[in-house]
C-alpha atoms as a PDB file:
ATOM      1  CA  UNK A   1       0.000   0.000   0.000  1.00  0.00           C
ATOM      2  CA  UNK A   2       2.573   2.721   1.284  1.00  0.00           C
ATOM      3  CA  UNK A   3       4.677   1.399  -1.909  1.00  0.00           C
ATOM      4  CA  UNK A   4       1.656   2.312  -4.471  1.00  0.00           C
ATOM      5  CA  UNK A   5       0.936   5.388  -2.532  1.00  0.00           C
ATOM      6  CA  UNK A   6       4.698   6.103  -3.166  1.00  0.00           C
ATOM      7  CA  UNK A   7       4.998   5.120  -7.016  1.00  0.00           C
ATOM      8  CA  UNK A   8       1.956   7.517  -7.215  1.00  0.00           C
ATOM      9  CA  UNK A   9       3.149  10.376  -6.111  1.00  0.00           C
ATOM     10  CA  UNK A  10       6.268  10.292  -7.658  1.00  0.00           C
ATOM     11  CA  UNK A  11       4.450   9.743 -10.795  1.00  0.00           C
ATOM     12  CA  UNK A  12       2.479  12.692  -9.986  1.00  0.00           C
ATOM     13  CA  UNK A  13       5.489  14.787  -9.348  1.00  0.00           C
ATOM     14  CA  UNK A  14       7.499  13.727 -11.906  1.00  0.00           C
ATOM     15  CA  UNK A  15       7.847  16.005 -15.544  1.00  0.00           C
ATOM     16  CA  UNK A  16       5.944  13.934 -18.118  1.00  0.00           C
ATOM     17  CA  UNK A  17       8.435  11.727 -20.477  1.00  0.00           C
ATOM     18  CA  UNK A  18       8.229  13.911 -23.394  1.00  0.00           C
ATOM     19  CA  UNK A  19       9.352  17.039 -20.836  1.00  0.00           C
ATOM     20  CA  UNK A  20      12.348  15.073 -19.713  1.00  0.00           C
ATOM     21  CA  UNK A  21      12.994  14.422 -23.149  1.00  0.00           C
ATOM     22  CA  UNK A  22      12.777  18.200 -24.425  1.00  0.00           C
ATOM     23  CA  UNK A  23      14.713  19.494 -21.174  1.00  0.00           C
ATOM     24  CA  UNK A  24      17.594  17.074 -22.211  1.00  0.00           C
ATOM     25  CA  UNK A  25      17.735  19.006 -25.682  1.00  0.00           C
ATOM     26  CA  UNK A  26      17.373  21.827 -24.431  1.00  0.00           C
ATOM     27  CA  UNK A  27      20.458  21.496 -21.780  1.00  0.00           C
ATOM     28  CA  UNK A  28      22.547  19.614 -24.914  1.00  0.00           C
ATOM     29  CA  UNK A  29      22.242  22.560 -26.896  1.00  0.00           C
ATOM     30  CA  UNK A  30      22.960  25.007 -24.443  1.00  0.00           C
ATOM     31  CA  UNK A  31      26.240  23.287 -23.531  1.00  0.00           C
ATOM     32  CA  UNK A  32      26.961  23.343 -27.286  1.00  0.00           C
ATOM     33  CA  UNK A  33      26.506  26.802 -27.876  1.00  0.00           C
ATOM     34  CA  UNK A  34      29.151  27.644 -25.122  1.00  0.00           C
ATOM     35  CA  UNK A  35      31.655  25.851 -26.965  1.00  0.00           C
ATOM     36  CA  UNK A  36      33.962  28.445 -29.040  1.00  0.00           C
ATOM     37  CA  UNK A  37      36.782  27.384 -31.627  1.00  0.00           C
ATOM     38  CA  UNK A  38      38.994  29.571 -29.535  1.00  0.00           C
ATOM     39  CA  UNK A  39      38.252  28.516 -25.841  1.00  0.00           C
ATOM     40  CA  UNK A  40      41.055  26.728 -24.410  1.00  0.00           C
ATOM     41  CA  UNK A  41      41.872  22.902 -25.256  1.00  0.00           C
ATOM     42  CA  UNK A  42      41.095  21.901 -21.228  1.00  0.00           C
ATOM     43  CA  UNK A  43      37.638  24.126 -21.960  1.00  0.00           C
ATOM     44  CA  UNK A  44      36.579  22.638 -25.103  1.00  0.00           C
ATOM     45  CA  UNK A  45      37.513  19.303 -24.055  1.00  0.00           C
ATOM     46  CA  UNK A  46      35.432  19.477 -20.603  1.00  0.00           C
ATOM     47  CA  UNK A  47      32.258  21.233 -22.640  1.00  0.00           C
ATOM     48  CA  UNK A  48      32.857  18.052 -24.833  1.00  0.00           C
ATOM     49  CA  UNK A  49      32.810  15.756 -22.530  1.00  0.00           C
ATOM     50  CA  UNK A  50      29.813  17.141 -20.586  1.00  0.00           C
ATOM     51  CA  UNK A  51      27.927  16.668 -24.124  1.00  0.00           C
ATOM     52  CA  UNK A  52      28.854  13.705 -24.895  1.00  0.00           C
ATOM     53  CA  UNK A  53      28.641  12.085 -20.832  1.00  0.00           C
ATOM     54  CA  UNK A  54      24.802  13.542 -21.327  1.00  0.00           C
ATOM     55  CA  UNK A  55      24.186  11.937 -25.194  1.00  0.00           C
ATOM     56  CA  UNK A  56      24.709   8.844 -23.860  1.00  0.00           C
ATOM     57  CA  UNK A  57      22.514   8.928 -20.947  1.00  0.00           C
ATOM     58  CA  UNK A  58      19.626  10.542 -22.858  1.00  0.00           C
ATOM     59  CA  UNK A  59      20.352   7.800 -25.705  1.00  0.00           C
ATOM     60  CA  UNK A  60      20.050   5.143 -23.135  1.00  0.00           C
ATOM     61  CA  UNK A  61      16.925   6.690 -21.695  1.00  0.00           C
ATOM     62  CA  UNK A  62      15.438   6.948 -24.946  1.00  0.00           C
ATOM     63  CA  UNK A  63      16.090   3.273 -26.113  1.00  0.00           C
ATOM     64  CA  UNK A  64      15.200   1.565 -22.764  1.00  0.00           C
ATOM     65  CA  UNK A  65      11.893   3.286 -21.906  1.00  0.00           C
ATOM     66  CA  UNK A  66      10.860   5.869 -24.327  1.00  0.00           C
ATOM     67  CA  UNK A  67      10.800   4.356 -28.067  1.00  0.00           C
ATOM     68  CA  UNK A  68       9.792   0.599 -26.543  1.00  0.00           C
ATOM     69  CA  UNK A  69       6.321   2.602 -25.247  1.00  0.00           C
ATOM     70  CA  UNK A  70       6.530   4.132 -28.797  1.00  0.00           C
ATOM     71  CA  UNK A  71       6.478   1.055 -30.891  1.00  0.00           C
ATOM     72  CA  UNK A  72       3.757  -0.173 -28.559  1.00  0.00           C
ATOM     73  CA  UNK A  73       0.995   2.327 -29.511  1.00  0.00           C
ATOM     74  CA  UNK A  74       2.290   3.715 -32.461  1.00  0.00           C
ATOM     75  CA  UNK A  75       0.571   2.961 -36.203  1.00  0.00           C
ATOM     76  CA  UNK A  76       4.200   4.560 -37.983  1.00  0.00           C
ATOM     77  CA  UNK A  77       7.552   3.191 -35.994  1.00  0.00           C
ATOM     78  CA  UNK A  78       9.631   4.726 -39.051  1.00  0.00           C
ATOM     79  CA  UNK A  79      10.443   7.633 -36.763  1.00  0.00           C
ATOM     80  CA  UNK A  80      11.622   5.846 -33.965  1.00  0.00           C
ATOM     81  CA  UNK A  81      12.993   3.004 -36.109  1.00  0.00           C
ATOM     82  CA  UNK A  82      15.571   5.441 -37.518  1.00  0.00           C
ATOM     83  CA  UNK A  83      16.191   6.758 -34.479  1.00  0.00           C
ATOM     84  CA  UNK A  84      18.258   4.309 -32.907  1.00  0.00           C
ATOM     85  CA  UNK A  85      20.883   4.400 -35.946  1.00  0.00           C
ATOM     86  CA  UNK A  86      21.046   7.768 -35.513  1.00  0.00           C
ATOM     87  CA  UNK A  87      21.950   7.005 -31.903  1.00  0.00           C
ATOM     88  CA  UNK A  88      24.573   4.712 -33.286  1.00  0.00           C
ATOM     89  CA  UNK A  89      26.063   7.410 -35.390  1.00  0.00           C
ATOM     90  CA  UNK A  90      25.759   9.831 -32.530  1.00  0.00           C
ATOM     91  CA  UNK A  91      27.963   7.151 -30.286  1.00  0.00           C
ATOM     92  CA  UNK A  92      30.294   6.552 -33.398  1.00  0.00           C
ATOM     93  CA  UNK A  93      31.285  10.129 -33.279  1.00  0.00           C
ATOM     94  CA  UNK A  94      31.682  10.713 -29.309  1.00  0.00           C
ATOM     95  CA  UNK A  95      34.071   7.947 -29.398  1.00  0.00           C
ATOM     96  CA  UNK A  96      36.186   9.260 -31.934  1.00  0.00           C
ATOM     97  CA  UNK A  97      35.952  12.307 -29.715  1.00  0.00           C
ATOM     98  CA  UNK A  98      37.143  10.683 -26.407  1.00  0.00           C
ATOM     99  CA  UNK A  99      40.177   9.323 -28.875  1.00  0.00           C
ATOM    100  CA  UNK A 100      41.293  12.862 -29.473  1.00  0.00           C
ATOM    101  CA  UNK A 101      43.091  15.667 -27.814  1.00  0.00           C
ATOM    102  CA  UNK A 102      41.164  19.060 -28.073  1.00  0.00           C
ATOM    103  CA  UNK A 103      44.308  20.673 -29.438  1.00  0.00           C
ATOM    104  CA  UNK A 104      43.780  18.081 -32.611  1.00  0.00           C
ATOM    105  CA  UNK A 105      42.742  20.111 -35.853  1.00  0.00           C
ATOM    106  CA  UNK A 106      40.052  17.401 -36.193  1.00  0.00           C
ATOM    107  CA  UNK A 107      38.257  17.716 -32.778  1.00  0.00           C
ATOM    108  CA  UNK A 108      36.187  21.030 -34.009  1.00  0.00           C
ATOM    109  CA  UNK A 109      35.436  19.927 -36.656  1.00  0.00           C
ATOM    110  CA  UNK A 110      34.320  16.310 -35.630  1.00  0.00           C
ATOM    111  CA  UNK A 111      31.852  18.196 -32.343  1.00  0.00           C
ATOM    112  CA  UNK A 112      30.508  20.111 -35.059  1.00  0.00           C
ATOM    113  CA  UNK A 113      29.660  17.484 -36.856  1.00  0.00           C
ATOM    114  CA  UNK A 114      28.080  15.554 -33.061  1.00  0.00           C
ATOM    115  CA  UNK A 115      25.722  18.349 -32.605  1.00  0.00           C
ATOM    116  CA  UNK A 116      24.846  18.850 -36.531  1.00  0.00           C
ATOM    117  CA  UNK A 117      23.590  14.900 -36.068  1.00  0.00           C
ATOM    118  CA  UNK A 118      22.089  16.171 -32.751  1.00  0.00           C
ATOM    119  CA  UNK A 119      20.029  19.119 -34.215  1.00  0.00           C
ATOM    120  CA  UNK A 120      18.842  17.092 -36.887  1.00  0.00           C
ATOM    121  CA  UNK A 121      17.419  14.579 -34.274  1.00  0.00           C
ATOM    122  CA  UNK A 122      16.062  16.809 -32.070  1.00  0.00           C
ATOM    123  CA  UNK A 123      14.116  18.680 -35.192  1.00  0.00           C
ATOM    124  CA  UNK A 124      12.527  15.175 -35.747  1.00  0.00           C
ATOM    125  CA  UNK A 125      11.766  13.961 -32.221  1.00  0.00           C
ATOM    126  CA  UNK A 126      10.876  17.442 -31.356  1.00  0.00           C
ATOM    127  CA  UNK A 127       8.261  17.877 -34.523  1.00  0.00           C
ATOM    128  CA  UNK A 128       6.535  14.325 -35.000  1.00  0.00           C
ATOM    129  CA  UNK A 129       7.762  12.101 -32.514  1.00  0.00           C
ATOM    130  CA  UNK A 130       6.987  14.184 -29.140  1.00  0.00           C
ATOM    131  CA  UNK A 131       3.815  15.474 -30.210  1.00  0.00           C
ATOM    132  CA  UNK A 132       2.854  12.063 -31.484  1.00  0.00           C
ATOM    133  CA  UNK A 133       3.548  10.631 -28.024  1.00  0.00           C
ATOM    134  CA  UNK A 134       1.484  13.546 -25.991  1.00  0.00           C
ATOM    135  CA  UNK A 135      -1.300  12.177 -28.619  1.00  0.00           C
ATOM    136  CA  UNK A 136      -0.974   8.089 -27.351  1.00  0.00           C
ATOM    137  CA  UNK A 137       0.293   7.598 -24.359  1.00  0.00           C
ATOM    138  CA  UNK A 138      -2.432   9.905 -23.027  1.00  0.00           C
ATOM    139  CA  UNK A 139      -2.161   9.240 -18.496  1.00  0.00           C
ATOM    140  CA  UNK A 140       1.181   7.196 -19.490  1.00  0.00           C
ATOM    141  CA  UNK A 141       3.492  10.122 -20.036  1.00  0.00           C
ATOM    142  CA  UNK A 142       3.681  10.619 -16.219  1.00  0.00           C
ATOM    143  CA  UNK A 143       4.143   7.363 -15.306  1.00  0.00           C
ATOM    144  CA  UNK A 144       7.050   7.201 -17.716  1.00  0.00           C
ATOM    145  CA  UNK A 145       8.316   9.912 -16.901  1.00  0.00           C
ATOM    146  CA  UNK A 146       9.038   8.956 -13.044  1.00  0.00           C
ATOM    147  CA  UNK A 147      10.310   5.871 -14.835  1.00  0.00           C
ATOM    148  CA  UNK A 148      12.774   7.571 -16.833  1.00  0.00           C
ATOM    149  CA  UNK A 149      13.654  10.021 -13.515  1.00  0.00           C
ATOM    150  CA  UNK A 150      14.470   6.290 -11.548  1.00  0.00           C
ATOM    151  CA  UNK A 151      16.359   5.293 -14.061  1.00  0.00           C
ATOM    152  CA  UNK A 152      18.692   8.684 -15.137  1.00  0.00           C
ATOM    153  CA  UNK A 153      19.174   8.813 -10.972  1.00  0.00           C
ATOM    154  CA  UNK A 154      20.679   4.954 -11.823  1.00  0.00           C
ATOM    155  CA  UNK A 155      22.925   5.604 -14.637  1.00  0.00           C
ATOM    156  CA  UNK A 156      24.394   9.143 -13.795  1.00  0.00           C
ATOM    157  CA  UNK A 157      25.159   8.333 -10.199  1.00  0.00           C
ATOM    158  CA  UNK A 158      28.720   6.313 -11.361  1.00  0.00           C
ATOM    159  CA  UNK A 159      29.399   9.049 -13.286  1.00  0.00           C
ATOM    160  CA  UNK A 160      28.753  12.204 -11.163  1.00  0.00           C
ATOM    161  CA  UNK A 161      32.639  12.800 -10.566  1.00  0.00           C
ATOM    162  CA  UNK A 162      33.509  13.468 -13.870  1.00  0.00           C
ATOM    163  CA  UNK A 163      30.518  15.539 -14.348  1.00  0.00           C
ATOM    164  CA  UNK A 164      31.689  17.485 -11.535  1.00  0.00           C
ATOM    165  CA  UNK A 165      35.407  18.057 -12.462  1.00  0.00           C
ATOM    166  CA  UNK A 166      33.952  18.486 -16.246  1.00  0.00           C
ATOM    167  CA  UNK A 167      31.831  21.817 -14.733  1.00  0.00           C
ATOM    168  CA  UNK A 168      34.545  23.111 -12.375  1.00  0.00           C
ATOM    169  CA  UNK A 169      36.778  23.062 -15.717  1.00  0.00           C
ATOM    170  CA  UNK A 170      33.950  24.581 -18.294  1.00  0.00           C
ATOM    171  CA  UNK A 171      31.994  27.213 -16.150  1.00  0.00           C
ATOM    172  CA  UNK A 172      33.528  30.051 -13.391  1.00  0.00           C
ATOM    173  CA  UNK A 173      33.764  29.075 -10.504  1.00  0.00           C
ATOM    174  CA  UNK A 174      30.290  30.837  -9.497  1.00  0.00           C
ATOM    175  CA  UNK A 175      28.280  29.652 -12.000  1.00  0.00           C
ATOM    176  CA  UNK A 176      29.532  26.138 -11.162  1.00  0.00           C
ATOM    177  CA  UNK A 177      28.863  25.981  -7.998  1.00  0.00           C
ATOM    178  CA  UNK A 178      25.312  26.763  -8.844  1.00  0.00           C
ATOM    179  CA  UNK A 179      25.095  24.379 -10.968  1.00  0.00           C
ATOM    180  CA  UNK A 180      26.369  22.034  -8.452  1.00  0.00           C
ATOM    181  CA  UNK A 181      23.824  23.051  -6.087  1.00  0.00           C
ATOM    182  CA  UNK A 182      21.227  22.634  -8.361  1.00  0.00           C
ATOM    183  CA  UNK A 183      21.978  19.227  -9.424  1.00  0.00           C
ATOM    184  CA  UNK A 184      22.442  18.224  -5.583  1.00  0.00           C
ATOM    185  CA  UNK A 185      19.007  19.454  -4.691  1.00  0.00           C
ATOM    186  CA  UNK A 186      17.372  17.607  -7.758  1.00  0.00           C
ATOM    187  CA  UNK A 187      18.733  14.660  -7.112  1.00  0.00           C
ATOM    188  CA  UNK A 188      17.915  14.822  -3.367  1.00  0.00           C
ATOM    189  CA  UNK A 189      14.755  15.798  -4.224  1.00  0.00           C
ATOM    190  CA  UNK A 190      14.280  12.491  -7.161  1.00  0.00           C
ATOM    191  CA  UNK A 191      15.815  10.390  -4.176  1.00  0.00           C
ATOM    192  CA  UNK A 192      13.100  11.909  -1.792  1.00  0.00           C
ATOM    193  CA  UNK A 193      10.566  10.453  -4.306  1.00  0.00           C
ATOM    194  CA  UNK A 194      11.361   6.932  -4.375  1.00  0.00           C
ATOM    195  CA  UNK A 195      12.046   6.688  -0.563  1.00  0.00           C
ATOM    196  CA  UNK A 196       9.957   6.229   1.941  1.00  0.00           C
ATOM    197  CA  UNK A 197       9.829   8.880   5.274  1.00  0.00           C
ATOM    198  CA  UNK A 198      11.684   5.924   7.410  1.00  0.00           C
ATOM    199  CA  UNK A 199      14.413   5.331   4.825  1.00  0.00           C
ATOM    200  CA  UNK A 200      16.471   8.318   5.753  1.00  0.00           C
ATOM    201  CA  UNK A 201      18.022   6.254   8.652  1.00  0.00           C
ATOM    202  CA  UNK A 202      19.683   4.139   5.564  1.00  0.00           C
ATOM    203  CA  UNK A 203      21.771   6.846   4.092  1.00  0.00           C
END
């Protein structure tokens, strides 16, 4: 009972999947557009990272809860169906990233290239595939949503150090700690919402 009651409200409190999904661009893109040919090679290579560490978790995301609801009520899978090479090509380039240093002549011009894939995804998702999902899954989009909030808490956790040194090298020192703060609190906060009151003495 006090599990239900639980799932519940975190459903209830959770953005809706196809929020997430649009607050992931949205983040993406405005990491991208503080990435300058002439910032510094440990700059570019921390933005880059921070990209590409946030790709992969949103790909993940994507292929594990989002597009398997998708194919489920869906009449056209062609938009998700291409998706997931274009997740492929996406992963393709952020190794060949992680390969390079930032001071290589190719590493611009391969992250250009990253986020030119990106934009073009987003532009899809963003234009048929979102709206097509706030059509079908109707009640659902909540539900997955605190699915997909579970499951990011899962996969960044093992990763939240580099995040961390990634924003103390890419932002000043005042805008990181914000940021800090702010992903602290949310993910307090996401804890809070799969917890119950008495689980506090755990941690």
């Amino acid at each position: 009972m006090m599990k239900s009651l639980r799932n519940t409200i975190s459903s209830t409190l959770s953005p809706t999947i196809t929020n997430m999904i649009r607050m992931d661009h949205t983040a993406v893109l405005e990491t991208f557009h503080q990435y300058e040919i002439d910032n510094n090679p440990a700059t570019k290579k921390a933005l880059v990272n921070t990209v590409c560490i946030a790709l992969e978790i949103h790909a993940q995301l994507e292929e594990e809860i989002f597009y398997p609801a998708m194919r489920v009520v869906s009449a056209d899978k062609s938009v998700v169906e291409k998706s997931v090479p274009e997740h492929n090509e996406m992963r393709r380039l952020i190794a060949q990233l992680r390969s390079m240093e930032a001071t290589n002549p190719a590493f611009d011009q391969t992250f250009m290239e990253l986020m030119r894939n990106v934009m073009h995804h987003v532009a899809d998702e963003e234009t048929t595939l979102l709206p097509e999902a706030e059509r079908l899954l109707g009640h659902r989009l909540s539900e997955l949503g605190a699915e997909m909030t579970k499951r990011r808490l899962q996969l960044t956790a093992p990763r939240a150090g580099e995040l961390a040194a990634n924003s103390a090298r890419s932002f000043p020192t005042s805008s990181m700690l914000v940021a800090a703060g702010a992903v602290i609190a949310g993910t307090y906060l996401a804890k809070r919402a799969f917890e119950g009151p008495g689980d506090s003495r755990n941690h």
